[in-house]
N, C-alpha and C. Protein backbone atom coordinates (compact mmCIF):
# COMPACT_ATOMS: atom_id res chain seq x y z
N UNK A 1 3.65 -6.22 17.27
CA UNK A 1 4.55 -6.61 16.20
C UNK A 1 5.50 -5.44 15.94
N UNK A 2 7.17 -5.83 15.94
CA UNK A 2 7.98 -4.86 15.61
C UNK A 2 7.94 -4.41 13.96
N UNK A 3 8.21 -3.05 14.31
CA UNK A 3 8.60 -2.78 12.71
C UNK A 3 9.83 -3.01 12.42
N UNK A 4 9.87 -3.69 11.33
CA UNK A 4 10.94 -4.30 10.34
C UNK A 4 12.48 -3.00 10.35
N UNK A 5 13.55 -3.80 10.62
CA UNK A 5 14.98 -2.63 9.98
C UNK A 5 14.90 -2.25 9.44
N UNK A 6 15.85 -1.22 8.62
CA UNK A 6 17.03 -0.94 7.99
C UNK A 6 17.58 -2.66 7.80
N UNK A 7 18.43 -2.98 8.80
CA UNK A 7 19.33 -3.78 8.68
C UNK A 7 18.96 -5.57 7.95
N UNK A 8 17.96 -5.42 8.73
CA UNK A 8 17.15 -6.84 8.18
C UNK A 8 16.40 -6.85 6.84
N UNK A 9 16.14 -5.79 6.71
CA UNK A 9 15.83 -5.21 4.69
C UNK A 9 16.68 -5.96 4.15
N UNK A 10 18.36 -5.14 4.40
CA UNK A 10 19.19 -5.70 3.65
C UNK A 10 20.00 -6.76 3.49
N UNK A 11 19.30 -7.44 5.14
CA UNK A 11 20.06 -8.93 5.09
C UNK A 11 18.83 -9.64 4.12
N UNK A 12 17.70 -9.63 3.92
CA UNK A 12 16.88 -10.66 3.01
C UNK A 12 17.00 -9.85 1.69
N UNK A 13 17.70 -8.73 1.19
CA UNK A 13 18.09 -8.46 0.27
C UNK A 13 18.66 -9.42 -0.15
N UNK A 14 20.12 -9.40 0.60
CA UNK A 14 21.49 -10.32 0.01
C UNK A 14 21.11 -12.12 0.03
N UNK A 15 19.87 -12.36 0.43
CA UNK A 15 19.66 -13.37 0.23
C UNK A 15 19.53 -14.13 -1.14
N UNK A 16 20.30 -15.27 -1.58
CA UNK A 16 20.09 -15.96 -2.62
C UNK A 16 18.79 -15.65 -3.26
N UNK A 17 18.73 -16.23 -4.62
CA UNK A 17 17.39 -16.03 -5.28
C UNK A 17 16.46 -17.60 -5.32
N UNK A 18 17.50 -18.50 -4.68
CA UNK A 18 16.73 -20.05 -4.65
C UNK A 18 16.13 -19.70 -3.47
N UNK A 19 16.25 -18.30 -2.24
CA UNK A 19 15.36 -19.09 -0.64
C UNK A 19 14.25 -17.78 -0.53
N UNK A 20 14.15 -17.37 -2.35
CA UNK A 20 12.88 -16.94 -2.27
C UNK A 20 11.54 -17.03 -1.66
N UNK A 21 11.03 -16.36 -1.33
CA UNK A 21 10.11 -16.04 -0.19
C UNK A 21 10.50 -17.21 1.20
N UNK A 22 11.41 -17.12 2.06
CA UNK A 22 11.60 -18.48 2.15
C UNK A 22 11.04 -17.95 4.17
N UNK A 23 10.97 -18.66 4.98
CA UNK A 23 9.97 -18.25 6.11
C UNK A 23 10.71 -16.83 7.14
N UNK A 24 11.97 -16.68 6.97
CA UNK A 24 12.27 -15.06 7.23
C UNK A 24 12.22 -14.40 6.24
N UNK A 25 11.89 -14.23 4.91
CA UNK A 25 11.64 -13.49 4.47
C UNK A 25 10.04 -12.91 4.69
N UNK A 26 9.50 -14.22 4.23
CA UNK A 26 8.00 -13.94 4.91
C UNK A 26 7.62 -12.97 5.97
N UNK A 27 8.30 -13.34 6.96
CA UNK A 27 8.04 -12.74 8.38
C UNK A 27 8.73 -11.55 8.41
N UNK A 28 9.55 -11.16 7.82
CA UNK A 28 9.87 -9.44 7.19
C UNK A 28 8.70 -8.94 6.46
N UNK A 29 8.49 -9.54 5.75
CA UNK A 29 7.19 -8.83 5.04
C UNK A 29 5.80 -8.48 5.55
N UNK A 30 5.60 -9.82 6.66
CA UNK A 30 4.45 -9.77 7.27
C UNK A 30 4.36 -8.57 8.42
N UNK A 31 5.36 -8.58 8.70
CA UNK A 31 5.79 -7.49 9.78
C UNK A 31 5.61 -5.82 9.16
N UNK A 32 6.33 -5.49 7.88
CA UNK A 32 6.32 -4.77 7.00
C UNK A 32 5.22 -4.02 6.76
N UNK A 33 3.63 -5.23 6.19
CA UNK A 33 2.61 -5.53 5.96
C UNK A 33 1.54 -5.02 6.80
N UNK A 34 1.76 -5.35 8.41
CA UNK A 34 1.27 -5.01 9.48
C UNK A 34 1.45 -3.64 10.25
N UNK A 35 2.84 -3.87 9.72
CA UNK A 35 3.16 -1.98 10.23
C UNK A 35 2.68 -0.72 9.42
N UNK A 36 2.64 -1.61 8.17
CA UNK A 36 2.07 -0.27 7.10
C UNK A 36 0.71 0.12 7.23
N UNK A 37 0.09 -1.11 7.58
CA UNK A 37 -1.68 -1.00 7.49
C UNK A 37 -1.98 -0.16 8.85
N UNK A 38 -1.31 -0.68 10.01
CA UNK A 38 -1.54 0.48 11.33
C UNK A 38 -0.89 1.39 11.34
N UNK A 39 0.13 1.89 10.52
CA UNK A 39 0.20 3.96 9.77
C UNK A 39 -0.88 4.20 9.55
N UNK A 40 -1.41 3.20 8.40
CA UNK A 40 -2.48 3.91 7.63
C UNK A 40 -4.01 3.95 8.30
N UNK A 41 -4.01 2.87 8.76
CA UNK A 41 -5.51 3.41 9.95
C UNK A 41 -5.31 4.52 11.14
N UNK A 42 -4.12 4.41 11.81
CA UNK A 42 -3.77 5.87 12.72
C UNK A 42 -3.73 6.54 11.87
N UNK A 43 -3.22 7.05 10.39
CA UNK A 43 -3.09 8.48 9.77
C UNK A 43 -4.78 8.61 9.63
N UNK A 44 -5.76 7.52 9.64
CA UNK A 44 -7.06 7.79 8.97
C UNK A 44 -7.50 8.19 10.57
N UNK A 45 -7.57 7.89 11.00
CA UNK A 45 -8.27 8.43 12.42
C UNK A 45 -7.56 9.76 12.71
N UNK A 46 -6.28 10.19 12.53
CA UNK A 46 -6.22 11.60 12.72
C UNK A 46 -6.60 12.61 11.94
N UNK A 47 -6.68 11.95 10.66
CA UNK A 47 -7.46 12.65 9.64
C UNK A 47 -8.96 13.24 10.09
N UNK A 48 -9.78 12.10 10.51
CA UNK A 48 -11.56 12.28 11.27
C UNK A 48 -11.09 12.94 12.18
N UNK A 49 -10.04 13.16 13.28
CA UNK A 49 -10.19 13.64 14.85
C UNK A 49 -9.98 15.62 14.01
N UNK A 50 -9.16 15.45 12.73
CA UNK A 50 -8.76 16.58 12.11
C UNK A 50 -10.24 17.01 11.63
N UNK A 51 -10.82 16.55 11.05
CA UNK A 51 -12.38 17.23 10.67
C UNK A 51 -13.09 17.42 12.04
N UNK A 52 -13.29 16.97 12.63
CA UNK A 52 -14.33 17.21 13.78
C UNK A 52 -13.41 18.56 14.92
N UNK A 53 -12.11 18.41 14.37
CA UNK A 53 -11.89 20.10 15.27
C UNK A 53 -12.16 21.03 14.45
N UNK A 54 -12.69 20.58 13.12
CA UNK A 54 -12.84 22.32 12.23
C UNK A 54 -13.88 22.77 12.78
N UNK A 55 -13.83 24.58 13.11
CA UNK A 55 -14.66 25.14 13.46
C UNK A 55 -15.28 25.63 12.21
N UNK A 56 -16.39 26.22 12.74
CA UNK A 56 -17.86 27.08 11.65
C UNK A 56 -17.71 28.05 12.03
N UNK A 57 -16.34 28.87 12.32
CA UNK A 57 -16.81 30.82 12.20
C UNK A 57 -15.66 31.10 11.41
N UNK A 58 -16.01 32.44 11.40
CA UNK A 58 -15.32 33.21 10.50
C UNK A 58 -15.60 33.77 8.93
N UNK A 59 -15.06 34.52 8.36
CA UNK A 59 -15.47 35.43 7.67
C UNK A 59 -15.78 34.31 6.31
N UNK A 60 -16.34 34.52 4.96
CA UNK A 60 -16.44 34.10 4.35
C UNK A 60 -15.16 33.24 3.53
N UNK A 61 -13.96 33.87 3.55
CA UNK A 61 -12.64 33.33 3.29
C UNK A 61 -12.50 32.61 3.70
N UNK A 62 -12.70 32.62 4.95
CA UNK A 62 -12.47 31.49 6.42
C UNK A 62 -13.50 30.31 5.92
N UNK A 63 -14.45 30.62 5.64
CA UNK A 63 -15.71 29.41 5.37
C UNK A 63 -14.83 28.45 4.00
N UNK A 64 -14.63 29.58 3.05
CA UNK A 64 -14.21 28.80 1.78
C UNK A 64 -12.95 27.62 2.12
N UNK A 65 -11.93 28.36 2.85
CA UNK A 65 -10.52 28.13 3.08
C UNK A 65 -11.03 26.60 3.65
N UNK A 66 -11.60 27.09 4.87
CA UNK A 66 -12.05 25.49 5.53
C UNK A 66 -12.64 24.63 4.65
N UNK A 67 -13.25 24.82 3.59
CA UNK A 67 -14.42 23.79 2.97
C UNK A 67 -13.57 23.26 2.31
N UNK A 68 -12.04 23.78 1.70
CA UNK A 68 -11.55 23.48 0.94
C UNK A 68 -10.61 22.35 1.13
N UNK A 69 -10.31 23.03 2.80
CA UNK A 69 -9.16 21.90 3.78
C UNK A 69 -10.18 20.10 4.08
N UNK A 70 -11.46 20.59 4.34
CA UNK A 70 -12.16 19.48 4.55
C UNK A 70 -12.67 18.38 3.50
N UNK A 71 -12.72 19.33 2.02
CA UNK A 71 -12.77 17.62 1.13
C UNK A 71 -11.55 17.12 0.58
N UNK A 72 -10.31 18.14 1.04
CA UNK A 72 -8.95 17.07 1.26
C UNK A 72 -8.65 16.68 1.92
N UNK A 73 -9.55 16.65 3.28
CA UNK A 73 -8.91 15.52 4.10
C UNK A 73 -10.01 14.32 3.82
N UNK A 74 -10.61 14.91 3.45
CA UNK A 74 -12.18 13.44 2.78
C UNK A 74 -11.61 13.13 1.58
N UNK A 75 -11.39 13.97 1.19
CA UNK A 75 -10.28 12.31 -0.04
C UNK A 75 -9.28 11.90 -0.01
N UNK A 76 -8.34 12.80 1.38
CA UNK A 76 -7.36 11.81 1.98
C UNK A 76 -7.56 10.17 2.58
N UNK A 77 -8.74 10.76 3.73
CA UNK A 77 -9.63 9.51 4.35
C UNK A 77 -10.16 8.58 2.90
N UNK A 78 -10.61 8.86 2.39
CA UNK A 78 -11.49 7.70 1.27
C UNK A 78 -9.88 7.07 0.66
N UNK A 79 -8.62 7.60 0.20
CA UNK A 79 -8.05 7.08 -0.69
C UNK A 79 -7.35 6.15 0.03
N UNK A 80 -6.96 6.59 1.34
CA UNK A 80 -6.29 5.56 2.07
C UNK A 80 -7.33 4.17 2.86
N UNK A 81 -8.63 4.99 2.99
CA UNK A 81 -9.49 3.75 3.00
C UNK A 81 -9.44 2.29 2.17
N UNK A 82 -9.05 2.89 0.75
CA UNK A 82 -9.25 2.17 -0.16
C UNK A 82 -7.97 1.45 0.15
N UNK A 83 -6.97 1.86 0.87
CA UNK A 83 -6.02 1.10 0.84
C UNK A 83 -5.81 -0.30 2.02
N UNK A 84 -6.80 0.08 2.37
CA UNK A 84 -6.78 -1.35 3.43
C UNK A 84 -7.11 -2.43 3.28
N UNK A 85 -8.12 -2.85 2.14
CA UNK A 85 -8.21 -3.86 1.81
C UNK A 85 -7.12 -4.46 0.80
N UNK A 86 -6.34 -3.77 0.33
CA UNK A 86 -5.62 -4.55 -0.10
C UNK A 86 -4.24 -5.17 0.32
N UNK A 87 -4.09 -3.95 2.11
CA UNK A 87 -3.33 -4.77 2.76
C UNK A 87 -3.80 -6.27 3.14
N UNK A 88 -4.89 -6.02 3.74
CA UNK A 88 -5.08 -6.88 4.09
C UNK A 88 -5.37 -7.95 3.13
N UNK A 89 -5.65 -8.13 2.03
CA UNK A 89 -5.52 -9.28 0.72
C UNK A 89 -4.12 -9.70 1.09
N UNK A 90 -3.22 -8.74 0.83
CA UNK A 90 -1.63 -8.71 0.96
C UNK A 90 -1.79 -10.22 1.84
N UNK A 91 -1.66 -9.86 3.16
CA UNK A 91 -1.53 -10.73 4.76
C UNK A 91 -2.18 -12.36 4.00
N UNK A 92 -3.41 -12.10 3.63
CA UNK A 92 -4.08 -13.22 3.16
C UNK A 92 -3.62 -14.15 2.18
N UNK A 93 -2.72 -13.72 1.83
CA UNK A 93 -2.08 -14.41 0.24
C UNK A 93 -0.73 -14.89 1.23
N UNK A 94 -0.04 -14.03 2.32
CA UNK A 94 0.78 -14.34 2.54
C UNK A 94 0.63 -15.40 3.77
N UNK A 95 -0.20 -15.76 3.90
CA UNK A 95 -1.05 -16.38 4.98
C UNK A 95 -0.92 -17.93 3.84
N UNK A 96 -1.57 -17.25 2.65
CA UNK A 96 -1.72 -18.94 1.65
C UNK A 96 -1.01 -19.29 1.13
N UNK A 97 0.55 -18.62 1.33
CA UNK A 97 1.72 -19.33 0.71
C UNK A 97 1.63 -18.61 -1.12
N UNK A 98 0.74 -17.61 -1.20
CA UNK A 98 1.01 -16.63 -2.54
C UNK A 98 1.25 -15.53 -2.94
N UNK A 99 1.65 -14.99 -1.50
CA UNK A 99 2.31 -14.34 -1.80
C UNK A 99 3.79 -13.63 -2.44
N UNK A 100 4.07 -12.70 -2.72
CA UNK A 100 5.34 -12.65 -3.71
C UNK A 100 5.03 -12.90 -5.31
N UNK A 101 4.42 -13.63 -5.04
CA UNK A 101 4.14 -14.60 -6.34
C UNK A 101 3.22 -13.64 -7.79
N UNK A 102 3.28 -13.44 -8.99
CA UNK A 102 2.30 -12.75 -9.77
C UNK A 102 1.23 -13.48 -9.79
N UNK A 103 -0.09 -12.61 -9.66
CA UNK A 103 -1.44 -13.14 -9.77
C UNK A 103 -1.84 -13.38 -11.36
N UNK A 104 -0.91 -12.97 -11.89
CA UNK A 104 -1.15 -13.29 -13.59
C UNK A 104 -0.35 -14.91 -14.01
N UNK A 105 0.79 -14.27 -13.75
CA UNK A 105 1.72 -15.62 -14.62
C UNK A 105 1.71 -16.59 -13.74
N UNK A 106 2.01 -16.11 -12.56
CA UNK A 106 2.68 -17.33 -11.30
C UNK A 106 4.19 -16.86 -10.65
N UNK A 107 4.85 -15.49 -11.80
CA UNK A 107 6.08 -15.68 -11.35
C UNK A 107 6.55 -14.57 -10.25
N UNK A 108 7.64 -15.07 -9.97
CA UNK A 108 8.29 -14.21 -8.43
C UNK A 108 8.21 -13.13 -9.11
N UNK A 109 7.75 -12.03 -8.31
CA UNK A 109 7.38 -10.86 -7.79
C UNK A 109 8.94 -9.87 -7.96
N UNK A 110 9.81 -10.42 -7.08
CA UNK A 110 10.85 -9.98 -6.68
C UNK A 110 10.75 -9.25 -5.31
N UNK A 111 12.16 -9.02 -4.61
CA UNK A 111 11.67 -8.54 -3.28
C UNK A 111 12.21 -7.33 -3.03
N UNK A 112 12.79 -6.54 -3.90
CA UNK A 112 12.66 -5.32 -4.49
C UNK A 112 11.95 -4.64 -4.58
N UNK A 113 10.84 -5.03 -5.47
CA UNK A 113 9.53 -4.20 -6.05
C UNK A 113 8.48 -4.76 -5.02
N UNK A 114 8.44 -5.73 -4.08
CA UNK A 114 7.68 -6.05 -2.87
C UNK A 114 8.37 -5.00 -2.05
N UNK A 115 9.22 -4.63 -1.51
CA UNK A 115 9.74 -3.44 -0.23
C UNK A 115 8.84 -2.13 -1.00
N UNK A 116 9.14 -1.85 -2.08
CA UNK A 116 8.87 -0.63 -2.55
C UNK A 116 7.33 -0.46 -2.34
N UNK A 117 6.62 -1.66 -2.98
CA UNK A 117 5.01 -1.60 -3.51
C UNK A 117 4.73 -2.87 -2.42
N UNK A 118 4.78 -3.45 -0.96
CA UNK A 118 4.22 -4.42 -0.58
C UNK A 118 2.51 -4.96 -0.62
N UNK A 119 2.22 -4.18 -1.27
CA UNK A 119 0.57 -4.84 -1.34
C UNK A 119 0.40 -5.18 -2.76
N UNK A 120 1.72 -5.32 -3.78
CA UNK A 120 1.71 -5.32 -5.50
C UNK A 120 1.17 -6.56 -5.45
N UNK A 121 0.46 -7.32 -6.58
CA UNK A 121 0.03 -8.39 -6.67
C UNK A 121 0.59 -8.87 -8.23
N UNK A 122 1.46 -7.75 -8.88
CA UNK A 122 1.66 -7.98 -10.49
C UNK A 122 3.21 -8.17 -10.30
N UNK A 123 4.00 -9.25 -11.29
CA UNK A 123 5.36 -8.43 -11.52
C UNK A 123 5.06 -7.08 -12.24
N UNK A 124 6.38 -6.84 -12.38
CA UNK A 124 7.02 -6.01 -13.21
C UNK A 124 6.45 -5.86 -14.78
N UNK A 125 6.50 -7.06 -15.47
CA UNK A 125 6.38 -7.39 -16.57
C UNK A 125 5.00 -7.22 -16.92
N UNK A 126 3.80 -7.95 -15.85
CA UNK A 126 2.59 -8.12 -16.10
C UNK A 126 1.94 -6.82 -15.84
N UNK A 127 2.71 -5.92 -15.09
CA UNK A 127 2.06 -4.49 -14.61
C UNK A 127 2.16 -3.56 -15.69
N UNK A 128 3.20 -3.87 -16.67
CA UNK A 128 3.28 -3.26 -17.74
C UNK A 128 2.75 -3.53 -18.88
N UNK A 129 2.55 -4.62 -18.90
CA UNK A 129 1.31 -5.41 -19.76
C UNK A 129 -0.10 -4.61 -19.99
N UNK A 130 -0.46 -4.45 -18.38
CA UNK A 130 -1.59 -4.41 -17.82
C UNK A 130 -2.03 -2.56 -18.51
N UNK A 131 -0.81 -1.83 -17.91
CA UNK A 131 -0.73 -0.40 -18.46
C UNK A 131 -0.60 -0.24 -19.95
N UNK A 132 0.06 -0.86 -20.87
CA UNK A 132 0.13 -0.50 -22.35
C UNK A 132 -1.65 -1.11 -22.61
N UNK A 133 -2.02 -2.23 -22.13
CA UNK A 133 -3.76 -2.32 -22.50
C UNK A 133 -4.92 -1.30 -22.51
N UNK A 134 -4.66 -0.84 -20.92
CA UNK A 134 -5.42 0.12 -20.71
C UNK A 134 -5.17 1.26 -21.49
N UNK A 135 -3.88 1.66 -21.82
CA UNK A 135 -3.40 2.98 -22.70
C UNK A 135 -4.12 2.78 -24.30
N UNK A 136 -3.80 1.52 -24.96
CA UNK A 136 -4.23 0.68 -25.88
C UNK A 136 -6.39 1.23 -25.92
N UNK A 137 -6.79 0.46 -24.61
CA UNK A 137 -8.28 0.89 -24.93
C UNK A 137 -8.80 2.02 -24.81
N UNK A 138 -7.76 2.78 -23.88
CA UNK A 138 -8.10 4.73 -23.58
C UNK A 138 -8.13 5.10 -25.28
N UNK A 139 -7.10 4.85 -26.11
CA UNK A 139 -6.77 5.52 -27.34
C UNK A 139 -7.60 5.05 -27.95
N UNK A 140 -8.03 3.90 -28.51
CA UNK A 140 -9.71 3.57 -29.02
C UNK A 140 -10.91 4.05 -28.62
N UNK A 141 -10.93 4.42 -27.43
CA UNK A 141 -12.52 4.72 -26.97
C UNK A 141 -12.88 5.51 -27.51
């Protein structure tokens, strides 16, 4: 699967707002979708091929320095781990015809804030919703 333009970005940019998500847009996204998730599993495998060349010598600096390089690349690996399942939700929704779509209200997404955030599942509106709540129960607790 090719990765998506420049140019074709901005032709389903200029697209009307009635041929929302409409089947080339889709297939920009899916493409998009697919290309992002195999970055992110090749960046995670060079990450592991990156731990297994660290060596065990050297002076005590050397020990620290390394220990220090190795649980950032282990919470590099874990954070982007975490990010694969929600590509792949992404594919699955766009697979069921719901994608784009908010998992709260129902409403278009926009394809704006889909290029920027393609695995978002909130608008705009509901994501901010979602953040003044949580801010809301942080300040009570």
């Amino acid at each position: 699967m090719t990765k998506p333009t420049s140019a074709e970005k901005q032709q389903i940019l200029e697209m009307a707002a009635e041929h929302y998500m409409n089947p080339q847009q889709q297939e920009f996204l899916r493409r998009l979708l697919w290309h992002e998730r195999q970055e992110l599993l090749e960046h995670i495998e060079r990450a592991k091929i990156q731990l297994l060349e660290q060596e065990d010598t050297g002076d005590e600096g050397d020990i620290a320095l390394r220990e220090e390089s190795l649980r950032l690349i282990l919470r590099q690996i874990d954070r982007e781990s975490r990010l694969l399942p929600k590509y792949d939700a992404a594919l699955l929704r766009l697979e069921n015809g719901k994608y784009g779509f908010c998992i709260e209200t129902g409403d278009p997404i926009g394809l704006p804030r889909l290029l920027l955030r393609p695995t978002t599942e909130l608008s705009i509106e509901a994501k901010s919703k979602e953040e003044k709540a949580e801010l809301h129960y942080r300040k009570n607790k």
